[in-house]
Protein backbone atom coordinates (compact mmCIF):
# COMPACT_ATOMS: atom_id res chain seq x y z
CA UNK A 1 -29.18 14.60 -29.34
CA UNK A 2 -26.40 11.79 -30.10
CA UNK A 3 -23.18 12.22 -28.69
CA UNK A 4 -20.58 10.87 -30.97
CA UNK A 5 -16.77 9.77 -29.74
CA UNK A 6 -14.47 10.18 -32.49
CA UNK A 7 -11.03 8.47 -32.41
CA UNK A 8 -9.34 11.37 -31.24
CA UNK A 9 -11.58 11.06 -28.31
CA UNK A 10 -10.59 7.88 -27.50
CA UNK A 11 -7.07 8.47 -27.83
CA UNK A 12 -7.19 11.21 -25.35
CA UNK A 13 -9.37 8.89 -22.65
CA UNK A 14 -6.81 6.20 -23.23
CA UNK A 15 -3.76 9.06 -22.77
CA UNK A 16 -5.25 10.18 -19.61
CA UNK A 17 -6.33 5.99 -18.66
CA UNK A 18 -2.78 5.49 -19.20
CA UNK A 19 -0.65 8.47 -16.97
CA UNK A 20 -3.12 7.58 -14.32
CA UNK A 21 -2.36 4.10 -14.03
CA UNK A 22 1.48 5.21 -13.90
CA UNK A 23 1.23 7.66 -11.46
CA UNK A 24 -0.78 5.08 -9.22
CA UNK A 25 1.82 2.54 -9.77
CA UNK A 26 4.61 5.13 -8.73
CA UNK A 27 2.89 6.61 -5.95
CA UNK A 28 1.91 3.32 -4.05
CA UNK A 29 5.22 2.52 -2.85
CA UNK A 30 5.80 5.87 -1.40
CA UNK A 31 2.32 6.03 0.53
CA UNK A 32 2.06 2.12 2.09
CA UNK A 33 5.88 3.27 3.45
CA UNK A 34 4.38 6.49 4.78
CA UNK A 35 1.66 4.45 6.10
CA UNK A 36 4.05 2.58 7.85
CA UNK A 37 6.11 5.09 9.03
CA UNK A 38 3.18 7.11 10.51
CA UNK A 39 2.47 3.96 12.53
CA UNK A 40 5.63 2.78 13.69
CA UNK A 41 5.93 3.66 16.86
CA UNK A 42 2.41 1.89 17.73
CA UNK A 43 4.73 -0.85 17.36
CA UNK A 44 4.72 -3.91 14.98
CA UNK A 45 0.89 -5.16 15.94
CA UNK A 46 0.10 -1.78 13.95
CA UNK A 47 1.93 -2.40 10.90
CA UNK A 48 -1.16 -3.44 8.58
CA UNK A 49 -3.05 -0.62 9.98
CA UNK A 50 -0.32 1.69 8.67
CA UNK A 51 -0.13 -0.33 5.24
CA UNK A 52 -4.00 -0.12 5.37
CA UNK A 53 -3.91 3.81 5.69
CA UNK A 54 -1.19 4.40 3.63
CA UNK A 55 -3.25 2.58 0.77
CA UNK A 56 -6.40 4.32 1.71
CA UNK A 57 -4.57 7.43 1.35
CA UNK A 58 -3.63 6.80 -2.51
CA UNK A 59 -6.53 5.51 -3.13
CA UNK A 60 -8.58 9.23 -1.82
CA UNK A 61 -5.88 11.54 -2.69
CA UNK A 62 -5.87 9.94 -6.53
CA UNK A 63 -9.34 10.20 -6.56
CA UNK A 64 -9.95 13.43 -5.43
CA UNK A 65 -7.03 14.53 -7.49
CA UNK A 66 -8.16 13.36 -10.76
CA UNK A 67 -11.59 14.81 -9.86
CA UNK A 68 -10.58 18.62 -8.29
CA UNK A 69 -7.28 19.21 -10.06
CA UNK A 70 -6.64 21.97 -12.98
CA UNK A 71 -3.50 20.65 -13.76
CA UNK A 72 -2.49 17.45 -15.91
CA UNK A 73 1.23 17.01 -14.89
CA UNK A 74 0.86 17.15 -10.93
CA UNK A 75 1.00 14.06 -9.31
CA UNK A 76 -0.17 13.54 -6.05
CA UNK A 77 1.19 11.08 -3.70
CA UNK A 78 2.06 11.47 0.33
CA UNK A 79 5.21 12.99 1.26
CA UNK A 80 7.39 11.48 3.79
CA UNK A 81 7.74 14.83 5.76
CA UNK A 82 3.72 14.49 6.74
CA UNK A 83 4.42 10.75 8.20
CA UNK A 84 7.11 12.19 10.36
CA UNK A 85 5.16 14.92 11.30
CA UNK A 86 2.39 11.77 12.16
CA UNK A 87 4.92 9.63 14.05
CA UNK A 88 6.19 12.73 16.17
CA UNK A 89 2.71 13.47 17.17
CA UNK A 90 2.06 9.43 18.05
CA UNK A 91 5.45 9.52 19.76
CA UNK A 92 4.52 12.59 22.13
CA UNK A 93 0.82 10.85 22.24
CA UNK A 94 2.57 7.91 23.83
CA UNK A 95 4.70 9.85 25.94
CA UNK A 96 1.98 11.30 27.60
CA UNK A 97 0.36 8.69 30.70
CA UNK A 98 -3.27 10.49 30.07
CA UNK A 99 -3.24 8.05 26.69
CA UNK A 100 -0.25 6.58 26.24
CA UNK A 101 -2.22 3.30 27.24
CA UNK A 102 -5.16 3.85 24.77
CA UNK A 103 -3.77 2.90 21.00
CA UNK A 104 -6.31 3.35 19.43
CA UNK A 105 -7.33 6.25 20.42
CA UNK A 106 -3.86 7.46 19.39
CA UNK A 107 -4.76 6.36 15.92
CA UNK A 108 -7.95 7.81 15.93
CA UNK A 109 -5.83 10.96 16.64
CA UNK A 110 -4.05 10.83 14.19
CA UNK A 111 -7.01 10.43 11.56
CA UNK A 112 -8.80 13.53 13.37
CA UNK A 113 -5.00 15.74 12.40
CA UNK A 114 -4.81 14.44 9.29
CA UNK A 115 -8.33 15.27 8.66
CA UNK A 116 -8.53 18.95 10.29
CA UNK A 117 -5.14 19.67 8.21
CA UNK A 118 -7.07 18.99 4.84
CA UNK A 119 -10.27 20.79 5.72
CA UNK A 120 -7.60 23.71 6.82
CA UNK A 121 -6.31 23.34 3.22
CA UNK A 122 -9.74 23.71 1.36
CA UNK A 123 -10.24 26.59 3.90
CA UNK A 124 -7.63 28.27 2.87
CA UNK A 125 -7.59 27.58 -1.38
CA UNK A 126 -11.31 28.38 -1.17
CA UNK A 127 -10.21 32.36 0.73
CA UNK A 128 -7.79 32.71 -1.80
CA UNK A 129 -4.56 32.90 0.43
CA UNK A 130 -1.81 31.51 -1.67
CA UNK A 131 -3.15 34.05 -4.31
């Protein structure tokens, strides 16, 4: 069986082509800065990493977006509120003398939380709780 793509097809891919490439263009900004938010108090040697992660982020959260979600109008980006929530936890990390020398495993940390709070997530969409 032959698939055909009619022109109306094609409009729709290029549509679609098109709001994702704006969303990704909008959404950049706001994730390298909460990359580097997250990993300011590391201190300036840790700036990349938090560019790094930031566009890592978009990158995965676009991807899994455009993949997983139901609706065509949500755009998902990182919010601000999550990289202070990041930098509080790698500001009490450092406050504490048990790792406060160890950097990297303060950013390791941080990729375990950020982790465990999106497995939480699927945990709870996939029970149905927000229902």
């Amino acid at each position: 069986m032959v698939s055909r793509v009619t022109g109306s097809t094609l409009t729709v891919w290029r549509k679609d082509l098109a709001a994702g490439g704006i969303a990704a263009i909008v959404s950049l900004p706001v994730c390298v800065a909460s990359g580097l938010l997250a990993f300011a108090p590391l201190g300036p040697g840790y700036a990349v990493a938090g560019a790094t992660a930031g566009l890592c982020g978009a990158i995965v959260a676009c991807c899994v977006s455009a993949l997983l979600a139901t609706s065509s109008f949500v755009v998902t980006t990182s919010r601000v509120s999550e990289a202070l929530l990041l930098a509080t936890l790698t500001t009490a990390l450092l406050g504490t003398p048990a790792v406060a020398g160890a950097r990297d495993l303060i950013v390791v940390a941080m990729f375990l939380c950020v982790l465990l709070a999106g497995v939480w997530q699927m945990i709870f969409g996939l029970a149905g709780v927000a229902k």
